[in-house]
Protein backbone atom coordinates (compact mmCIF):
# COMPACT_ATOMS: atom_id res chain seq x y z
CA UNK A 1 37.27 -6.35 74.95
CA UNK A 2 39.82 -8.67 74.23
CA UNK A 3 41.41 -8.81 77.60
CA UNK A 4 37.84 -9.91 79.13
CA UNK A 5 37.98 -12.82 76.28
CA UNK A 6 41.54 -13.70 76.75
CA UNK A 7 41.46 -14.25 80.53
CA UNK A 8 38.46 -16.33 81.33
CA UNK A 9 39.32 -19.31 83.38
CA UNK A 10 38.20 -21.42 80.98
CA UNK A 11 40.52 -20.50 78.00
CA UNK A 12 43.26 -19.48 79.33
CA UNK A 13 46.03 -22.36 79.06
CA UNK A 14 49.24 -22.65 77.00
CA UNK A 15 47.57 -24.86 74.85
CA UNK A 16 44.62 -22.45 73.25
CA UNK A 17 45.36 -21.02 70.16
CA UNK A 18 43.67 -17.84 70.44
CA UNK A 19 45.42 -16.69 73.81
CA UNK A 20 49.16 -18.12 72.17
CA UNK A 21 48.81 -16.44 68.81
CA UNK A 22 47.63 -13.12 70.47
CA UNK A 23 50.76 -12.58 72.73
CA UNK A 24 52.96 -13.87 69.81
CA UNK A 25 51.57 -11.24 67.94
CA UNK A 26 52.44 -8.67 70.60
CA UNK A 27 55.98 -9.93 70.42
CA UNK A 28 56.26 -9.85 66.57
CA UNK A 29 54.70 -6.38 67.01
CA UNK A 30 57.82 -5.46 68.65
CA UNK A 31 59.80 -7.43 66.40
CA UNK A 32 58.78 -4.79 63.73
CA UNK A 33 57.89 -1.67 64.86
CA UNK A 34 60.80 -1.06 67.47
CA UNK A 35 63.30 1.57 66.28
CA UNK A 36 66.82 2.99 67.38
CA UNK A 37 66.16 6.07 65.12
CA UNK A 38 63.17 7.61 67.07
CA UNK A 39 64.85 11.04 68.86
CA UNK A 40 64.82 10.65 72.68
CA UNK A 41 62.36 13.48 73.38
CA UNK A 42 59.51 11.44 71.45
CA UNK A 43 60.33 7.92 72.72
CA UNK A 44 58.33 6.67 75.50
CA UNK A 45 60.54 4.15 77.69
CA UNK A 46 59.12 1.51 79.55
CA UNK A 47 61.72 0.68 83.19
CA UNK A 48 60.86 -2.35 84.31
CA UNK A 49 61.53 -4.33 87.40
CA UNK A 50 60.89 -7.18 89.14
CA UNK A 51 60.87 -9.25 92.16
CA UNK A 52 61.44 -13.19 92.30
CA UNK A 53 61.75 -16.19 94.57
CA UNK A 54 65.57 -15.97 94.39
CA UNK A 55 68.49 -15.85 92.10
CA UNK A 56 68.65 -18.65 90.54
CA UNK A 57 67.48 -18.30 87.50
CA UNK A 58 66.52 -22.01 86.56
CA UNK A 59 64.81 -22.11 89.95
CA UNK A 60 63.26 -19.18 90.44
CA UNK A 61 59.80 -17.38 89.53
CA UNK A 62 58.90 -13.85 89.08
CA UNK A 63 56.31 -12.61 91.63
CA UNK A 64 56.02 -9.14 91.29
CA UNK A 65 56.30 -6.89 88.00
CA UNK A 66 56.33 -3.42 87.21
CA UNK A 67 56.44 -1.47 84.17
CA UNK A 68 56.68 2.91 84.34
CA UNK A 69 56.70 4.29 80.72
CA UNK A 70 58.57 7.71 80.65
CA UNK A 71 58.54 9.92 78.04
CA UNK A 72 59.91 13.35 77.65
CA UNK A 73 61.60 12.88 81.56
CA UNK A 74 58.11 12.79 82.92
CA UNK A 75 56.42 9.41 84.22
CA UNK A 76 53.47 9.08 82.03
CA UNK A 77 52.24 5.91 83.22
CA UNK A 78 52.34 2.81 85.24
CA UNK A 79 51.43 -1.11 85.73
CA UNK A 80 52.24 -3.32 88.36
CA UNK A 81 51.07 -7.02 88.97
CA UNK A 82 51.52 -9.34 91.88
CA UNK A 83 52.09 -12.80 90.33
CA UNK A 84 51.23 -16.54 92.10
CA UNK A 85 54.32 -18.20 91.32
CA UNK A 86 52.96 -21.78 92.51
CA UNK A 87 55.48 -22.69 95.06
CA UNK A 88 56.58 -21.33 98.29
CA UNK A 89 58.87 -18.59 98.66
CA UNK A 90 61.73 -19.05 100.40
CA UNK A 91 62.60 -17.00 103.45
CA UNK A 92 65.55 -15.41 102.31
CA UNK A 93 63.53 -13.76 99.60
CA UNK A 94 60.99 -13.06 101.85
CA UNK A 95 63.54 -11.52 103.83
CA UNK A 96 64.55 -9.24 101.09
CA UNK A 97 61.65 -8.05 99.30
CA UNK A 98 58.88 -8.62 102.11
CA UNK A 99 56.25 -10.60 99.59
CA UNK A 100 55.42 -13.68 101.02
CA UNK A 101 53.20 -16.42 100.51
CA UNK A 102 50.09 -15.11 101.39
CA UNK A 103 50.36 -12.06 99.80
CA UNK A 104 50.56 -13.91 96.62
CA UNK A 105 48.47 -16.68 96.83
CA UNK A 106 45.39 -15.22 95.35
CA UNK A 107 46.87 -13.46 92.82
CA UNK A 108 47.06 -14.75 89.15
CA UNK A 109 49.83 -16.44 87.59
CA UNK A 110 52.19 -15.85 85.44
CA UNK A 111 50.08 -16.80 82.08
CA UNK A 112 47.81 -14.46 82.95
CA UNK A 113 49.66 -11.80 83.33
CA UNK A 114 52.68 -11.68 80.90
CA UNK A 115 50.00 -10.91 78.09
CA UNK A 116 48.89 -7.89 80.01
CA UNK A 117 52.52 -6.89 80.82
CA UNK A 118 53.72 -6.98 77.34
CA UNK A 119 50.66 -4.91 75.96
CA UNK A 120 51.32 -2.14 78.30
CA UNK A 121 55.22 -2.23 77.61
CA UNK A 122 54.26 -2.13 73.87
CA UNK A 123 57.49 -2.03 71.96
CA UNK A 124 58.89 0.72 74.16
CA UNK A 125 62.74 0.02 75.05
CA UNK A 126 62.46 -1.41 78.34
CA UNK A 127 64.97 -0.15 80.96
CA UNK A 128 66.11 -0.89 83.79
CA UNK A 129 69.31 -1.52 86.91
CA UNK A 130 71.37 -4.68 85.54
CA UNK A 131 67.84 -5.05 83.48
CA UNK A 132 69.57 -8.51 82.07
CA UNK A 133 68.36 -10.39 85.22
CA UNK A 134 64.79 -8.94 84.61
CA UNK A 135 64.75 -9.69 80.75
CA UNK A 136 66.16 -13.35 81.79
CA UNK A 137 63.18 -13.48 84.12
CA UNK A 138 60.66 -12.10 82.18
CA UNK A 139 61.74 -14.78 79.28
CA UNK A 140 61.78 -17.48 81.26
CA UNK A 141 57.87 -17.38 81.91
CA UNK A 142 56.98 -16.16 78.14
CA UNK A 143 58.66 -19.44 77.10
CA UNK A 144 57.56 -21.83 79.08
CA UNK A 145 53.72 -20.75 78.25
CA UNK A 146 53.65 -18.93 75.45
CA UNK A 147 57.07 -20.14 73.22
CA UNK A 148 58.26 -16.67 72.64
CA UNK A 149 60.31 -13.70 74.22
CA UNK A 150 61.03 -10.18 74.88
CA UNK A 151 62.22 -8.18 71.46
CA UNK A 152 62.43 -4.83 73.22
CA UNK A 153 65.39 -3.16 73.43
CA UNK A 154 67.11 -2.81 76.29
CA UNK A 155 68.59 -0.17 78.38
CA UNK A 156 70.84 -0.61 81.71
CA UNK A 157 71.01 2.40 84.27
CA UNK A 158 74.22 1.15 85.00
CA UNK A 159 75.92 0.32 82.05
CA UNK A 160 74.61 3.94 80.88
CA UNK A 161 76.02 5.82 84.13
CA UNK A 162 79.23 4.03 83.61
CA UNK A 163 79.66 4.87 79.86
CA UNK A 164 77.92 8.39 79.86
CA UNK A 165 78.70 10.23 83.18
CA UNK A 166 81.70 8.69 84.74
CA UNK A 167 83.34 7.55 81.47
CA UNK A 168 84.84 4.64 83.08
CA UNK A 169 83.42 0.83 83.65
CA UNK A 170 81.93 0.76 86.55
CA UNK A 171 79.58 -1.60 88.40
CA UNK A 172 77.37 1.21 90.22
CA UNK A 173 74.36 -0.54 92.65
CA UNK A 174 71.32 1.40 92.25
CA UNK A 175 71.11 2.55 95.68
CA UNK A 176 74.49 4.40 94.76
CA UNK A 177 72.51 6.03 92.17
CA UNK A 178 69.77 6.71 94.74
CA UNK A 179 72.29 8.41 96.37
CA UNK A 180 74.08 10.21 93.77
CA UNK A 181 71.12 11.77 92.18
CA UNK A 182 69.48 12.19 95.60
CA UNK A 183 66.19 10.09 94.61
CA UNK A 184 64.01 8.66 97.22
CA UNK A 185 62.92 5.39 96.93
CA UNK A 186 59.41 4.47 98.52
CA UNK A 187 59.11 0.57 98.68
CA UNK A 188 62.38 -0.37 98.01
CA UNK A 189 62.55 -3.87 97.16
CA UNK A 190 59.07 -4.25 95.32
CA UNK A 191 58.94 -3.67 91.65
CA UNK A 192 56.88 -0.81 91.93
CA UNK A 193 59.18 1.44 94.42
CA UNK A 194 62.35 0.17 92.60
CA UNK A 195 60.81 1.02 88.69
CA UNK A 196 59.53 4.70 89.88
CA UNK A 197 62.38 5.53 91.61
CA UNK A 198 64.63 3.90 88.81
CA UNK A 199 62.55 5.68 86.15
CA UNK A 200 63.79 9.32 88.44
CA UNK A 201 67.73 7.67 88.21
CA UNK A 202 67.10 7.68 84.35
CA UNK A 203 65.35 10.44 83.41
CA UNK A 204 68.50 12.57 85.77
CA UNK A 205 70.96 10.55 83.49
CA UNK A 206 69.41 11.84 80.17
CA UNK A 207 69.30 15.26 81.50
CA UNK A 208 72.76 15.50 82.48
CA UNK A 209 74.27 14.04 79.36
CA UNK A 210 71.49 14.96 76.85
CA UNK A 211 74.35 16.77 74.57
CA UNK A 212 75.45 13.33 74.12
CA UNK A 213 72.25 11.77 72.63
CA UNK A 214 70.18 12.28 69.83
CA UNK A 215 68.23 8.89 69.61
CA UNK A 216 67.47 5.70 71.01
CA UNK A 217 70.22 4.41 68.62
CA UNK A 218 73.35 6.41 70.68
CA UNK A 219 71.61 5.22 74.41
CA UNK A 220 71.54 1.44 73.25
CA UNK A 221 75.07 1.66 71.51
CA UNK A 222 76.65 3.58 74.89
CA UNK A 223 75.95 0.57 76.64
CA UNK A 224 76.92 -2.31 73.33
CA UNK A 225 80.36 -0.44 73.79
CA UNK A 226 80.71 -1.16 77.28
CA UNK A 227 79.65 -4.66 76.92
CA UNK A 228 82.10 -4.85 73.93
CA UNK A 229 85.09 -3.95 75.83
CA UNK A 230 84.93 -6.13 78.64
């Protein structure tokens, strides 16, 4: 299998060839094959989530990663990863998301993983709560190892609330969601908890404005008119 090949210790590095031009081909796989024509009820989505050392983006490293592919408003599937992020966390992070040091220290790093996260998202639009952060994130490691990024398209929960349900620009926190489409979230605060219980906000979205969509086209350009207007 290729994953056995592409992960032994001994060639994986940013420098091999083999393990560069296969994730480049996963994103130029995207590149081509993603679509804003495909009708909602046979798209899979991918939410996504994750959970870093801090804010900051220039500082900070991604340490946890889910992806939950949805399709037809059921959860189909999932992957989650711990990731070492070689340096310490700092307590405030700790303090929010509960991963610390040693819960992460064995785990692999991010060039191990990224290859495996982008195979399971696939070219799926990826979704997620203010999903720019994430995307930023997620970029940040893919180039600094591999020299590419995420094509996916994107979807925001909260850019899509604003524009679909409320009609208004609004900047909802997901726990508002939580609340307003009465979703329980187990492990808040890991990228797991926060993806499934996102992936529930989302699916409830679709549902309640589904007259208004037809395809992944009119979901994307919701949220482009939002992000137009301000």
């Amino acid at each position: 299998m290729i994953e056995k090949f592409l992960f032994k210790k001994n060639i994986y590095n940013k420098n091999t060839d083999p393990v560069n031009s296969y994730v480049l081909r996963l994103c130029e796989m995207v590149k081509k094959n993603r679509s804003l024509d495909e009708p909602i009820q046979n798209a899979e989505f991918s939410v996504v989530d994750t959970e870093t050392t801090g804010l900051e983006i220039a500082n900070a490293r991604v340490i946890n990663i889910a992806a939950v592919k949805v399709k037809n408003f059921k959860i189909v599937d999932f992957y989650n990863a711990f990731i070492n992020p070689q340096m310490k966390i700092p307590p405030s992070s700790i303090d929010w998301h509960g991963i610390t040091d040693d819960m992460v220290k064995d785990k692999p790093k991010a060039i191990e993983v990224m290859p495996e996260f982008l195979k399971f998202v696939s070219d799926n639009p990826i979704v997620g709560h203010h999903i720019g952060f994430d995307v930023k994130m997620i970029n940040k490691e893919l180039g600094e190892f591999f020299g590419c990024k995420l094509e996916n398209y994107t979807i925001d929960t909260m850019l899509l609330y604003s524009n679909a349900i409320v009609r208004k620009d609004t900047h909802v926190s997901l726990d508002y969601l939580f609340d307003v489409y009465n979703v329980v979230c187990t492990g808040r605060h890991t990228a797991l908890g926060d993806a499934l219980a996102t992936a529930e906000v989302f699916n409830k979205i679709i549902y309640q404005a589904n007259k208004n969509f037809d395809t992944v086209g009119d979901l994307f350009n919701i949220q482009k008119e939002i992000n137009q207007s301000q």
